[in-house]
PDB file of N, CA and C in Angstrom:
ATOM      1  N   UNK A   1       0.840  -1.170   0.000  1.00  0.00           N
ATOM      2  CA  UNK A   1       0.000   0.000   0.000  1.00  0.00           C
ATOM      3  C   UNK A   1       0.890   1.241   0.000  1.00  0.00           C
ATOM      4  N   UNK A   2       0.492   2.367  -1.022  1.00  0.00           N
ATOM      5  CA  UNK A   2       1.254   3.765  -1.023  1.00  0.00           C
ATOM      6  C   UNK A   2       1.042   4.171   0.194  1.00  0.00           C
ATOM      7  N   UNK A   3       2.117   5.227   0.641  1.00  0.00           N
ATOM      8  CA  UNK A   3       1.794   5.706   1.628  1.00  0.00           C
ATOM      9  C   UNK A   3       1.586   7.099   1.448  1.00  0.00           C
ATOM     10  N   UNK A   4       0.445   7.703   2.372  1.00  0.00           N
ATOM     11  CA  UNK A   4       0.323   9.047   1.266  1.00  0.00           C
ATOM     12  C   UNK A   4       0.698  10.176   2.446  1.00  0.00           C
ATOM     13  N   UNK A   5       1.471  11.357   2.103  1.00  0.00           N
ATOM     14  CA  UNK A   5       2.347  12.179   3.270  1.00  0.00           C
ATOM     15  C   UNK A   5       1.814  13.676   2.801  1.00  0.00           C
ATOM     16  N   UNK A   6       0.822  13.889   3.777  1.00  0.00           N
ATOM     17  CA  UNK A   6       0.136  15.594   3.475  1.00  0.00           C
ATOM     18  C   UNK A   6       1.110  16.486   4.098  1.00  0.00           C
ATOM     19  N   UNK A   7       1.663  16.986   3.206  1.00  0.00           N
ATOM     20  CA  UNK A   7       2.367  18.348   3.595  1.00  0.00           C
ATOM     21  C   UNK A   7       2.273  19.443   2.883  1.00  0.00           C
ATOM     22  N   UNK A   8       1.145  19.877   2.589  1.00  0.00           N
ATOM     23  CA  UNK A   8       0.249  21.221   2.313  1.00  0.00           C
ATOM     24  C   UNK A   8      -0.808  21.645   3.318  1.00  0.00           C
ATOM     25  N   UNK A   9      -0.119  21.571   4.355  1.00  0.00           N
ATOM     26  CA  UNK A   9      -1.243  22.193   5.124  1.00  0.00           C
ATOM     27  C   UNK A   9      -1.408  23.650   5.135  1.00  0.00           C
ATOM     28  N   UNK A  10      -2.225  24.518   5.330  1.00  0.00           N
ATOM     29  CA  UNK A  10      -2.341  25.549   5.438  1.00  0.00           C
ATOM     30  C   UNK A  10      -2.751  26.580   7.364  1.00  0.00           C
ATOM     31  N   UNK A  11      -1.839  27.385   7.060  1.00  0.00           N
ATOM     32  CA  UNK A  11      -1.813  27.498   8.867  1.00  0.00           C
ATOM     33  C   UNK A  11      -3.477  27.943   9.016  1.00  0.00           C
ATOM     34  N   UNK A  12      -3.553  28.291  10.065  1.00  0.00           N
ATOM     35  CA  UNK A  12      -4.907  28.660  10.390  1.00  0.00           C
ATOM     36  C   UNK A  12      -5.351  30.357  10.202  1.00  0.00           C
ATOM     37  N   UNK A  13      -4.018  30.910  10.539  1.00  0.00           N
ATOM     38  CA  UNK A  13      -3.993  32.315  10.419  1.00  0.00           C
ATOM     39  C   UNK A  13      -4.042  32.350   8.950  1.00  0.00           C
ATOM     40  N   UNK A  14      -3.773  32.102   8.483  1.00  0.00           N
ATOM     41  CA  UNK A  14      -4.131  32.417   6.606  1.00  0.00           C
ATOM     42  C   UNK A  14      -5.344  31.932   6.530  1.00  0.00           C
ATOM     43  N   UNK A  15      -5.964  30.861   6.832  1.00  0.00           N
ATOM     44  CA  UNK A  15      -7.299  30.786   6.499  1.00  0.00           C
ATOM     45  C   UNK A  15      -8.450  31.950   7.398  1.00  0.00           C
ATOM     46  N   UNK A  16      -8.001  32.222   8.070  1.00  0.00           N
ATOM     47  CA  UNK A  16      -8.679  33.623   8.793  1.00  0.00           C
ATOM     48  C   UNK A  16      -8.495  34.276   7.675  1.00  0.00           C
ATOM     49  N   UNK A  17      -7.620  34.771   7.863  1.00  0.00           N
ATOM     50  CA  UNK A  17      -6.805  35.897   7.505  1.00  0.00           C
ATOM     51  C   UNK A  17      -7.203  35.731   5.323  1.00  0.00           C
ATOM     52  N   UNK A  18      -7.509  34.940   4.812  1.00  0.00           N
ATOM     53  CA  UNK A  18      -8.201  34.870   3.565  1.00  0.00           C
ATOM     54  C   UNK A  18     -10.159  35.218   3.813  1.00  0.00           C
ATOM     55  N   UNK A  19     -10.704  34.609   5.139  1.00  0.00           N
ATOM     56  CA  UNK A  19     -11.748  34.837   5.047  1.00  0.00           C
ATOM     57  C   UNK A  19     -12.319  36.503   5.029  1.00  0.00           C
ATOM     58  N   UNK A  20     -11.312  37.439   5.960  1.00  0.00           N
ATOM     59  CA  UNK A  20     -11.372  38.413   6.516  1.00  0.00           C
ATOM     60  C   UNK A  20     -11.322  39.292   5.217  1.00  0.00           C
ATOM     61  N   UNK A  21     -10.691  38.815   4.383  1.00  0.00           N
ATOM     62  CA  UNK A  21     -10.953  39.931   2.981  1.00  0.00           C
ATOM     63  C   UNK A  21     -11.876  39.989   2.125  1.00  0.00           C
ATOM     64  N   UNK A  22     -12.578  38.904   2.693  1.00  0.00           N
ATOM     65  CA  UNK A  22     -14.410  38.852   2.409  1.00  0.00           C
ATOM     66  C   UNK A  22     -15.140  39.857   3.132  1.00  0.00           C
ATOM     67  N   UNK A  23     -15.958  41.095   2.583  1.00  0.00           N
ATOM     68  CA  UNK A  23     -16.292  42.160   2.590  1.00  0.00           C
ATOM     69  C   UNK A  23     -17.460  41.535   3.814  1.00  0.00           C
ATOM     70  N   UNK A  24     -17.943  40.432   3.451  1.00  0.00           N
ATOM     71  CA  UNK A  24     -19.563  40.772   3.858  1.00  0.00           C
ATOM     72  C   UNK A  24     -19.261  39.593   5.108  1.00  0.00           C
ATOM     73  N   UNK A  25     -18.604  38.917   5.136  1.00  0.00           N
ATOM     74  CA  UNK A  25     -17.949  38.194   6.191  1.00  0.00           C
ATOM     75  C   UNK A  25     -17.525  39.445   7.381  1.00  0.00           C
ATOM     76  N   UNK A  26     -16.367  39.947   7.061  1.00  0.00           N
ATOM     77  CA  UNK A  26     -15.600  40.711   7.654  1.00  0.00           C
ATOM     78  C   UNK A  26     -16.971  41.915   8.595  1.00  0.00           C
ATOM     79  N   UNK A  27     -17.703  42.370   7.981  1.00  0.00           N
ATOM     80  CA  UNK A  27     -19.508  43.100   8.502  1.00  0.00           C
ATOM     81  C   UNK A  27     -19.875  42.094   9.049  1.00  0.00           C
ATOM     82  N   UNK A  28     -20.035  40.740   9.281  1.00  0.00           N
ATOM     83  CA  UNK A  28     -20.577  39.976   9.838  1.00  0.00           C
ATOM     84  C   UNK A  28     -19.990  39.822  11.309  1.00  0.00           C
ATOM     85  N   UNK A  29     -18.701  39.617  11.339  1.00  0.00           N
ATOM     86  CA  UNK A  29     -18.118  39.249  11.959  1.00  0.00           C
ATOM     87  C   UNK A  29     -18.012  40.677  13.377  1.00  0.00           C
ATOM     88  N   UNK A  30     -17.863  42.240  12.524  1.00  0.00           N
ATOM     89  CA  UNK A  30     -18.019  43.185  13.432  1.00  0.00           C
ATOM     90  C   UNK A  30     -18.983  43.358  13.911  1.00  0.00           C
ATOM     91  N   UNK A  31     -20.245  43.069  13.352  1.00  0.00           N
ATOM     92  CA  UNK A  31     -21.687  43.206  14.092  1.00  0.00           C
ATOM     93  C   UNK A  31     -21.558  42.048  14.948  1.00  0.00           C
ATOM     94  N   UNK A  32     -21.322  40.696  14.998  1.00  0.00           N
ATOM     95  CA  UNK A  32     -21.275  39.866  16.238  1.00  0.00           C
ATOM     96  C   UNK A  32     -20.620  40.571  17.687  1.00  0.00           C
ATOM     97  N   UNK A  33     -19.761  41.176  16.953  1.00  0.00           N
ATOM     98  CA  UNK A  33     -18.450  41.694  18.312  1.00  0.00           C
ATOM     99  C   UNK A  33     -19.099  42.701  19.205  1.00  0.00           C
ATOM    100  N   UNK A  34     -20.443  43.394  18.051  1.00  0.00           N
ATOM    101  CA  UNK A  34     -21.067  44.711  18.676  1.00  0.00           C
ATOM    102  C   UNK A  34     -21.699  43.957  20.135  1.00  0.00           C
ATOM    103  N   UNK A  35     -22.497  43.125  19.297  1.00  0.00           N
ATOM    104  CA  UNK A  35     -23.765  42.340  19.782  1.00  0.00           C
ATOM    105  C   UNK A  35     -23.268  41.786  21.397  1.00  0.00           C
ATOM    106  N   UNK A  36     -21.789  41.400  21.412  1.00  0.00           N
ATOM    107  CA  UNK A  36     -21.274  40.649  22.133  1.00  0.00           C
ATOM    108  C   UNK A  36     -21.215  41.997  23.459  1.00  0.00           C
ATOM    109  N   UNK A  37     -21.346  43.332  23.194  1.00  0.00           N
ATOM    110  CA  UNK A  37     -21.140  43.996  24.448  1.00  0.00           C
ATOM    111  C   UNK A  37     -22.122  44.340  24.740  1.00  0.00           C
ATOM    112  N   UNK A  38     -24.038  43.733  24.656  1.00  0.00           N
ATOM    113  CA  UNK A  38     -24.773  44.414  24.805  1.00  0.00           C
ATOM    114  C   UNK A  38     -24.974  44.077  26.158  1.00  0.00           C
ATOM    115  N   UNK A  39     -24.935  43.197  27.410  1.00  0.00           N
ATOM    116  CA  UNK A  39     -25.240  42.903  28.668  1.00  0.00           C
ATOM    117  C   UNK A  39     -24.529  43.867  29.393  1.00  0.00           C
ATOM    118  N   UNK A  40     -23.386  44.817  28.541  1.00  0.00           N
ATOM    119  CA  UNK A  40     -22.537  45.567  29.442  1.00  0.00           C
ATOM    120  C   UNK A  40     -23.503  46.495  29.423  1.00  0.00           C
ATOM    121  N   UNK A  41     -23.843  46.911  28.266  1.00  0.00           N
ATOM    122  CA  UNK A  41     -24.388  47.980  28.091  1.00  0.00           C
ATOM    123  C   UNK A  41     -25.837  48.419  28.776  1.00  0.00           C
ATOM    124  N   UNK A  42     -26.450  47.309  28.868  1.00  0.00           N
ATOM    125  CA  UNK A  42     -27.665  47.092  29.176  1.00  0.00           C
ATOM    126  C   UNK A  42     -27.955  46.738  30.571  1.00  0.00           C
ATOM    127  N   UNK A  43     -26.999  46.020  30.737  1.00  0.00           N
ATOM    128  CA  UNK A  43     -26.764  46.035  32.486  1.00  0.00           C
ATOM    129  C   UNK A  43     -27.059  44.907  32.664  1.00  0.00           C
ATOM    130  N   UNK A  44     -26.970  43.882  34.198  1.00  0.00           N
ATOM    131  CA  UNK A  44     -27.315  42.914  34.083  1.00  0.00           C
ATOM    132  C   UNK A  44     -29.032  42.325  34.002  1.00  0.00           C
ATOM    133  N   UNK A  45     -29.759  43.175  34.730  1.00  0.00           N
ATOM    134  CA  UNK A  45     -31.462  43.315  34.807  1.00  0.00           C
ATOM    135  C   UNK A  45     -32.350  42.794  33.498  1.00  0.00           C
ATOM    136  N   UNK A  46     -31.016  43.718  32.467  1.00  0.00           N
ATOM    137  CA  UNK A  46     -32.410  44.171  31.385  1.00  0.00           C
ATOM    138  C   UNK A  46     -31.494  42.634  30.334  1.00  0.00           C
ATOM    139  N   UNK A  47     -30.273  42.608  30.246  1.00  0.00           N
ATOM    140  CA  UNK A  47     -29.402  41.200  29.790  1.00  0.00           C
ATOM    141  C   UNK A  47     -30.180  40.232  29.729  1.00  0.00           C
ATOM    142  N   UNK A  48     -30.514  39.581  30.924  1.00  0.00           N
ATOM    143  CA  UNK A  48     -31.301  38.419  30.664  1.00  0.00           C
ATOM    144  C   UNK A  48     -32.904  38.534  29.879  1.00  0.00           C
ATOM    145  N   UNK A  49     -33.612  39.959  30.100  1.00  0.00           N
ATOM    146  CA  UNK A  49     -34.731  39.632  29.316  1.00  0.00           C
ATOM    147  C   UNK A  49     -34.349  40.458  27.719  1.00  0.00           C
ATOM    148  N   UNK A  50     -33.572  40.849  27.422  1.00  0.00           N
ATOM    149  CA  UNK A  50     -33.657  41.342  26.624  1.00  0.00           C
ATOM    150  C   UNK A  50     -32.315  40.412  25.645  1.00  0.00           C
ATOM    151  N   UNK A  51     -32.039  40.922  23.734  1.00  0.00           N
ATOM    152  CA  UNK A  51     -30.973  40.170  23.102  1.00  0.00           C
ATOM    153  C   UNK A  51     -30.786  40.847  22.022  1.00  0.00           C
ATOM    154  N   UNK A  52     -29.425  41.460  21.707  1.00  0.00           N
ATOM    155  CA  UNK A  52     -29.402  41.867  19.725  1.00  0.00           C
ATOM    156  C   UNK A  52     -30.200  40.763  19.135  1.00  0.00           C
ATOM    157  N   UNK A  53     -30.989  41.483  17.853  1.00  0.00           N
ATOM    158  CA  UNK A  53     -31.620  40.203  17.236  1.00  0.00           C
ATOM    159  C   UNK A  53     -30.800  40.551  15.659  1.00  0.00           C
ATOM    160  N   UNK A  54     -31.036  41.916  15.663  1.00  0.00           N
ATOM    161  CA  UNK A  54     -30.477  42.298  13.944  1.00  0.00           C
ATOM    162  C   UNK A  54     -29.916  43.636  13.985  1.00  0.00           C
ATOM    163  N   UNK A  55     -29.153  44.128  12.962  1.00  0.00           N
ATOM    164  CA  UNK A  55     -28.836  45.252  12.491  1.00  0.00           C
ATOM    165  C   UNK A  55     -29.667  45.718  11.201  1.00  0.00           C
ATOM    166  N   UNK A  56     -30.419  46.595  10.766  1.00  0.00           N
ATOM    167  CA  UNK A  56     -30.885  47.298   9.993  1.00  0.00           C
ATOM    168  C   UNK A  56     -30.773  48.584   9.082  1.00  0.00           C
ATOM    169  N   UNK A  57     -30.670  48.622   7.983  1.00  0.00           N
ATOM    170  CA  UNK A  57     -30.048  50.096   7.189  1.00  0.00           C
ATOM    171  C   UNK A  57     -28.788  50.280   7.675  1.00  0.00           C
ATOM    172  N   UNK A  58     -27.953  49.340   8.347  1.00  0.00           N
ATOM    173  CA  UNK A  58     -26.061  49.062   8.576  1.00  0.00           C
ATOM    174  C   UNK A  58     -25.867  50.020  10.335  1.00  0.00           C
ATOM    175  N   UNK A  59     -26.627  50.591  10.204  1.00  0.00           N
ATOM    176  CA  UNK A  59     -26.576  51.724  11.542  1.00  0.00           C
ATOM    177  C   UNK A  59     -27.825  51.246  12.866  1.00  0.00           C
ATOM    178  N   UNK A  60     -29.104  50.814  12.450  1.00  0.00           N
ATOM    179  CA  UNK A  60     -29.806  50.697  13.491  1.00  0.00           C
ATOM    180  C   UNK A  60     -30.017  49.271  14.198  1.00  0.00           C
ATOM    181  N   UNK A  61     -29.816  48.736  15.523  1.00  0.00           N
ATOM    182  CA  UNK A  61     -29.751  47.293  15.990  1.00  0.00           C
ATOM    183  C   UNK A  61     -31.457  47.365  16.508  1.00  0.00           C
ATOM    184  N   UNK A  62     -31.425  46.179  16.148  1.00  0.00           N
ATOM    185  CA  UNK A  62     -33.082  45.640  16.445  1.00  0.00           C
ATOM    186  C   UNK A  62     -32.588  44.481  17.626  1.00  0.00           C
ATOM    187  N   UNK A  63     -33.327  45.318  18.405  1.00  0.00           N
ATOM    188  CA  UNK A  63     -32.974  44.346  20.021  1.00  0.00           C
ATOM    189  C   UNK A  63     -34.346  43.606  20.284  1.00  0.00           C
ATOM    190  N   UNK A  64     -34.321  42.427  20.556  1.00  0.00           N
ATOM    191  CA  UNK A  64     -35.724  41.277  21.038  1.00  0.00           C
ATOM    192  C   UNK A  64     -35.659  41.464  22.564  1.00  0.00           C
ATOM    193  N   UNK A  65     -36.581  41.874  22.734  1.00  0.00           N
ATOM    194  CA  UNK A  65     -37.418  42.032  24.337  1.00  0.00           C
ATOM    195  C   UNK A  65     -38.289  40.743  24.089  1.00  0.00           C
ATOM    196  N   UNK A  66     -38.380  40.546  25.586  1.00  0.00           N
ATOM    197  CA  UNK A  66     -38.934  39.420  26.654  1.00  0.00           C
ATOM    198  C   UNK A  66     -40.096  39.517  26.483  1.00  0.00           C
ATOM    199  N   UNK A  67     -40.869  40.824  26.938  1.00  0.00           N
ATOM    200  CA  UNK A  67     -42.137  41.214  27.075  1.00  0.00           C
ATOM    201  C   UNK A  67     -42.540  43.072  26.629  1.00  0.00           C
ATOM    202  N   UNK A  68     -43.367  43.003  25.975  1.00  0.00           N
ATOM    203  CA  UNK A  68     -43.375  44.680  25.864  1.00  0.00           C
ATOM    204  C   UNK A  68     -43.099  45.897  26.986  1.00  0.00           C
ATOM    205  N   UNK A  69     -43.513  44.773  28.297  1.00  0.00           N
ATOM    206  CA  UNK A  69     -43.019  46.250  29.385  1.00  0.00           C
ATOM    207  C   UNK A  69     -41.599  46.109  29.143  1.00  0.00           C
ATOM    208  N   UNK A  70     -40.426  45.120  28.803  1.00  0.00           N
ATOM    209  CA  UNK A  70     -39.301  45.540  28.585  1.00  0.00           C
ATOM    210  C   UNK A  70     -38.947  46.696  27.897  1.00  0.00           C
ATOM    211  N   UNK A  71     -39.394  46.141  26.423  1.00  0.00           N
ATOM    212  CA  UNK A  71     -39.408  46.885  25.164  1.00  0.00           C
ATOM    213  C   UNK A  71     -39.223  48.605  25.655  1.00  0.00           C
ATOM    214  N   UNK A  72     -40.527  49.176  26.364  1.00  0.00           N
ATOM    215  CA  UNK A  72     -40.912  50.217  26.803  1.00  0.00           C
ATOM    216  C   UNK A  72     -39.624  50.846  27.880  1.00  0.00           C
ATOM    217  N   UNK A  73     -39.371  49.843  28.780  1.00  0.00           N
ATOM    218  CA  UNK A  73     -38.154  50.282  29.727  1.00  0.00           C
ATOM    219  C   UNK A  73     -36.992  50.696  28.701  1.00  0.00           C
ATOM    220  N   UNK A  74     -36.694  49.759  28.226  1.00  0.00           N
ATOM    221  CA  UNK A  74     -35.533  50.344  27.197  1.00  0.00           C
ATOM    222  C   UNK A  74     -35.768  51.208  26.322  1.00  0.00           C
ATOM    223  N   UNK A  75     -37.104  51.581  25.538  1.00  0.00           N
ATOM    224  CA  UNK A  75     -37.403  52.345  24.958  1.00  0.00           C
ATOM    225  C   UNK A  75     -37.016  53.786  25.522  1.00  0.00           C
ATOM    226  N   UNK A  76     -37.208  53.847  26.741  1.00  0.00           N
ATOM    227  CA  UNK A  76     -37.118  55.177  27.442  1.00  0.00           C
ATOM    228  C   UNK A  76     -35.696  55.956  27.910  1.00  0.00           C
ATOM    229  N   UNK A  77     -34.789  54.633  27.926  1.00  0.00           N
ATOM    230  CA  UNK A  77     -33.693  54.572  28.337  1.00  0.00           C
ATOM    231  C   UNK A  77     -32.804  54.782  27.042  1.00  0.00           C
ATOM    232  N   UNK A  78     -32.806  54.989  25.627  1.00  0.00           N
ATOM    233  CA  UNK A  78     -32.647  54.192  24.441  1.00  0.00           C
ATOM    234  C   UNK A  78     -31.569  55.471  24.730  1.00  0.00           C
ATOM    235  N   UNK A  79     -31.568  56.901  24.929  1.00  0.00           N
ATOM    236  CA  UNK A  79     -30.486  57.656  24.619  1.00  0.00           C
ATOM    237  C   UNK A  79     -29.095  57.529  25.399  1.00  0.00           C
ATOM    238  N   UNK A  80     -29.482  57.060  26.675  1.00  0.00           N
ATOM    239  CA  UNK A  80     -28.288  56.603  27.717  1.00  0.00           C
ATOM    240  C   UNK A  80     -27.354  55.154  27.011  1.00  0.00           C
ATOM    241  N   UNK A  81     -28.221  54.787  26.718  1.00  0.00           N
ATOM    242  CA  UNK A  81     -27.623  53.020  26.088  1.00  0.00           C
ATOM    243  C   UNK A  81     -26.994  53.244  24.889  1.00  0.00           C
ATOM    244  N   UNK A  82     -27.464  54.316  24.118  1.00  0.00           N
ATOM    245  CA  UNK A  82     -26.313  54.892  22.786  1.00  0.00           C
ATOM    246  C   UNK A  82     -25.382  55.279  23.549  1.00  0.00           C
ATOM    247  N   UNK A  83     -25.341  55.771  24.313  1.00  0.00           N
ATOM    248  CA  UNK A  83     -24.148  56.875  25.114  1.00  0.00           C
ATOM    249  C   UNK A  83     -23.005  55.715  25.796  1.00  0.00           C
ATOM    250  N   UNK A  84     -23.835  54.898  25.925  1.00  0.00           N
ATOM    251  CA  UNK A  84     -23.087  53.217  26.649  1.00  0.00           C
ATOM    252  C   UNK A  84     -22.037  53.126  25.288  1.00  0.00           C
ATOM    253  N   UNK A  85     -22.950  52.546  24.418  1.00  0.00           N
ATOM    254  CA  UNK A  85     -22.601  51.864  23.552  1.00  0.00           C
ATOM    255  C   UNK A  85     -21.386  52.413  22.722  1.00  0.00           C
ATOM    256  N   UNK A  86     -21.694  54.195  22.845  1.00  0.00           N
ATOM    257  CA  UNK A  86     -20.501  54.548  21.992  1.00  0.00           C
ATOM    258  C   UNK A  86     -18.769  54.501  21.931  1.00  0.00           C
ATOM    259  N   UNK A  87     -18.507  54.179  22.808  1.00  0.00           N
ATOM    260  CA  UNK A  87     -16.455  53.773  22.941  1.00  0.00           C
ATOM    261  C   UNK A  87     -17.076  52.484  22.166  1.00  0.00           C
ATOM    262  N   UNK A  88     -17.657  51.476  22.479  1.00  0.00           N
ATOM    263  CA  UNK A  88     -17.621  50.022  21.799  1.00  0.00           C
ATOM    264  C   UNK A  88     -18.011  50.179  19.940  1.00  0.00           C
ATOM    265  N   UNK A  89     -18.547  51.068  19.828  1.00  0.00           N
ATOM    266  CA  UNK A  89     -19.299  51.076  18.222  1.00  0.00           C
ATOM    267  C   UNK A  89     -17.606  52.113  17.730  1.00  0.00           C
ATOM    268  N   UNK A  90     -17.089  52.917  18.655  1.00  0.00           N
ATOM    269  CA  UNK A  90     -15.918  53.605  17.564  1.00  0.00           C
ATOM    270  C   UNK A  90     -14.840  52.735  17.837  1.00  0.00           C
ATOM    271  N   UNK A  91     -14.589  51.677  18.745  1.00  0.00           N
ATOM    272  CA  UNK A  91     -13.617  50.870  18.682  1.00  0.00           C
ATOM    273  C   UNK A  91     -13.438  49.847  17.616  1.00  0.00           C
ATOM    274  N   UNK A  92     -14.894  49.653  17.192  1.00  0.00           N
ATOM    275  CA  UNK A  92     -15.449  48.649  16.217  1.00  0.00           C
ATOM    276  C   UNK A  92     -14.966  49.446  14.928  1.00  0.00           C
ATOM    277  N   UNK A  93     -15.433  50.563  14.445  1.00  0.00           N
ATOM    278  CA  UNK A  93     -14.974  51.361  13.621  1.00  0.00           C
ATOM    279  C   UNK A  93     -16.253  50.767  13.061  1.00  0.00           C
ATOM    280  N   UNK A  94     -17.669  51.681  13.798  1.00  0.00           N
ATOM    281  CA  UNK A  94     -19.048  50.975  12.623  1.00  0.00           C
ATOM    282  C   UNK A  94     -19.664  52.350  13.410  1.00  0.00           C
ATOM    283  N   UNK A  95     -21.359  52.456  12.843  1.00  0.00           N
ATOM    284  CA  UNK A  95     -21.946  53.287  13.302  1.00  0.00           C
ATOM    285  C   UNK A  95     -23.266  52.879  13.728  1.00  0.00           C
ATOM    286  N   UNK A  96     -24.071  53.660  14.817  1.00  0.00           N
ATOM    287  CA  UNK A  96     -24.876  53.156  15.419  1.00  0.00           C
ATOM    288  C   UNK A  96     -25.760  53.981  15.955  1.00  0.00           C
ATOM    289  N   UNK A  97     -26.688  54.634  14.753  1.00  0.00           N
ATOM    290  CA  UNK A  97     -27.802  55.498  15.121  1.00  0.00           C
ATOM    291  C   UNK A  97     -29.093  55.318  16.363  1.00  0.00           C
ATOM    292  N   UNK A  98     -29.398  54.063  16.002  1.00  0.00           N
ATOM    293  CA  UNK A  98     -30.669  53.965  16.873  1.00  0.00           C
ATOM    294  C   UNK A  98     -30.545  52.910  17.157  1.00  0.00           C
ATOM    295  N   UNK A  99     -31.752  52.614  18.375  1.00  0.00           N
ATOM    296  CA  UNK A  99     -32.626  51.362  19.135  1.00  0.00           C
ATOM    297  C   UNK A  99     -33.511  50.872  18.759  1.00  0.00           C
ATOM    298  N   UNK A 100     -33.731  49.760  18.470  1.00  0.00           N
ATOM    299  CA  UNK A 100     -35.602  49.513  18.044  1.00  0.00           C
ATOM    300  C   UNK A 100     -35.275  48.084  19.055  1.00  0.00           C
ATOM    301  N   UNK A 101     -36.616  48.295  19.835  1.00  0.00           N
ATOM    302  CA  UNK A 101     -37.283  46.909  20.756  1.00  0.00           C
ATOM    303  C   UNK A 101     -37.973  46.690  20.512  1.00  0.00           C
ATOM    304  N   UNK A 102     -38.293  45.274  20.323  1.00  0.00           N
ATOM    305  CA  UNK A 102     -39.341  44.267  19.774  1.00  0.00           C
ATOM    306  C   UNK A 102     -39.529  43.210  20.316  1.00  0.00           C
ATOM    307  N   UNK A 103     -40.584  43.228  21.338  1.00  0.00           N
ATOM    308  CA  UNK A 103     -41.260  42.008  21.890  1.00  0.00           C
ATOM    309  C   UNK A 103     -41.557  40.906  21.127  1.00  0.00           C
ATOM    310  N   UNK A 104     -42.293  40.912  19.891  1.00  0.00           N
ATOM    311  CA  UNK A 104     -42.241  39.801  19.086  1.00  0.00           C
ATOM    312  C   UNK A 104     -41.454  39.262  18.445  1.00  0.00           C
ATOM    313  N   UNK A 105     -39.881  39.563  18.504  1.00  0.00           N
ATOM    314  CA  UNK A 105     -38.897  39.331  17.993  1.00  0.00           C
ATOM    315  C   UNK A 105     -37.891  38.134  18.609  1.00  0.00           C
ATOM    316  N   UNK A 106     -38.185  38.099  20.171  1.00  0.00           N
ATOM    317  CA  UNK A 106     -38.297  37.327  21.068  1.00  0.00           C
ATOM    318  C   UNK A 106     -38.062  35.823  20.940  1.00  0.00           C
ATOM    319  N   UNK A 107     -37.421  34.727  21.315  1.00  0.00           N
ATOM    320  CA  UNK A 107     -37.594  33.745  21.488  1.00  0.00           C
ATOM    321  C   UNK A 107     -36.599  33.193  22.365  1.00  0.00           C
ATOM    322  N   UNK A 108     -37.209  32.426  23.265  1.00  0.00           N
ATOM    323  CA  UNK A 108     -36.793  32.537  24.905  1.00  0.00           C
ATOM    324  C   UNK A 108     -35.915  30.667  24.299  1.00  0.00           C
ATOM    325  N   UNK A 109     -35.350  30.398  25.669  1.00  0.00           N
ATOM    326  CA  UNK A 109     -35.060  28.768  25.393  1.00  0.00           C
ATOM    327  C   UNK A 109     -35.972  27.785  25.353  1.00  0.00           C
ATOM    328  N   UNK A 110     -36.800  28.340  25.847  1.00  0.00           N
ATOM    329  CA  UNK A 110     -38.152  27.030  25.829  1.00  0.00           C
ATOM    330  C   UNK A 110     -38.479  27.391  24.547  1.00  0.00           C
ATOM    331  N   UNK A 111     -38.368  27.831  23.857  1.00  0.00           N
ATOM    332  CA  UNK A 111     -38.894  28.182  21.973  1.00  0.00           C
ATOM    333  C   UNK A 111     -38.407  27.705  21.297  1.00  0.00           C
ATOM    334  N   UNK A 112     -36.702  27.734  21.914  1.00  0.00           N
ATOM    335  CA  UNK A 112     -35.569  26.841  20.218  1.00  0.00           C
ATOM    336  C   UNK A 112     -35.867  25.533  20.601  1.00  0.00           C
ATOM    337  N   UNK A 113     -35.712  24.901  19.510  1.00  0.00           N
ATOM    338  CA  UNK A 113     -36.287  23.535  19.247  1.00  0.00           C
ATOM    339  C   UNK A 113     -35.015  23.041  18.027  1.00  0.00           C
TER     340      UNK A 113
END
C-alpha cells in the first residue's frame, strides 16, 4: 500500500486571515463583536430579558425584548444606552444610530427547538 504524506497544510492564520478579505464576512463578523457587548451595556437586569436580534439600514440594531413592558423600559432609556454603547461602536470602527425593541422578535429557550 502507497503511503500518502500531506504536507500542504495551510496554517490557520491564513485561512482567517483569507476569510477576513471577504467584505460581507468581515460586517458579519463586526456586528457579532457589537452584539457581544450588549449585557454591558444594558446592564445585568435588562441582559437576561432582553438580546441583539439584527442590524438594519447598517446603523440601526433591532434588540428582542422578553415582554413589551421591557421593550418600553428600554425604549425610554434608548439615549443613555447609545451613550453606553458609543467607545464600543468607535472601537469597532461601525456606526450606530438607533434602538428599536421588539417584543415579538423574542424567542426565549423554551422556543428553540
Amino acid at each position: 500500500m502507497k503511503k500518502i504524506l500531506y504536507t500542504r497544510f495551510q496554517n490557520i492564520d491564513d485561512i482567517i486571515a483569507d476569510l477576513m478579505k471577504n467584505a460581507a464576512i468581515r460586517k458579519a463578523v463586526t456586528r457579532a463583536n457589537l452584539c457581544k457587548f450588549w449585557s454591558k451595556v444594558a446592564g445585568e437586569k435588562f441582559a437576561k430579558s432582553s438580546k441583539p436580534y439584527s442590524m438594519i439600514k447598517g446603523s440601526i440594531m433591532v434588540i428582542a425584548c422578553e415582554t413589551s413592558v421591557v421593550a418600553q423600559e428600554l425604549m425610554l432609556r434608548k439615549t443613555q444606552l447609545l451613550v453606553k454603547f458609543k467607545p464600543y461602536v468607535e472601537s469597532l470602527n461601525m456606526r450606530l444610530t438607533d434602538l428599536r425593541f421588539d417584543a415579538k422578535k423574542w424567542q426565549g429557550e423554551a422556543d428553540v427547538k
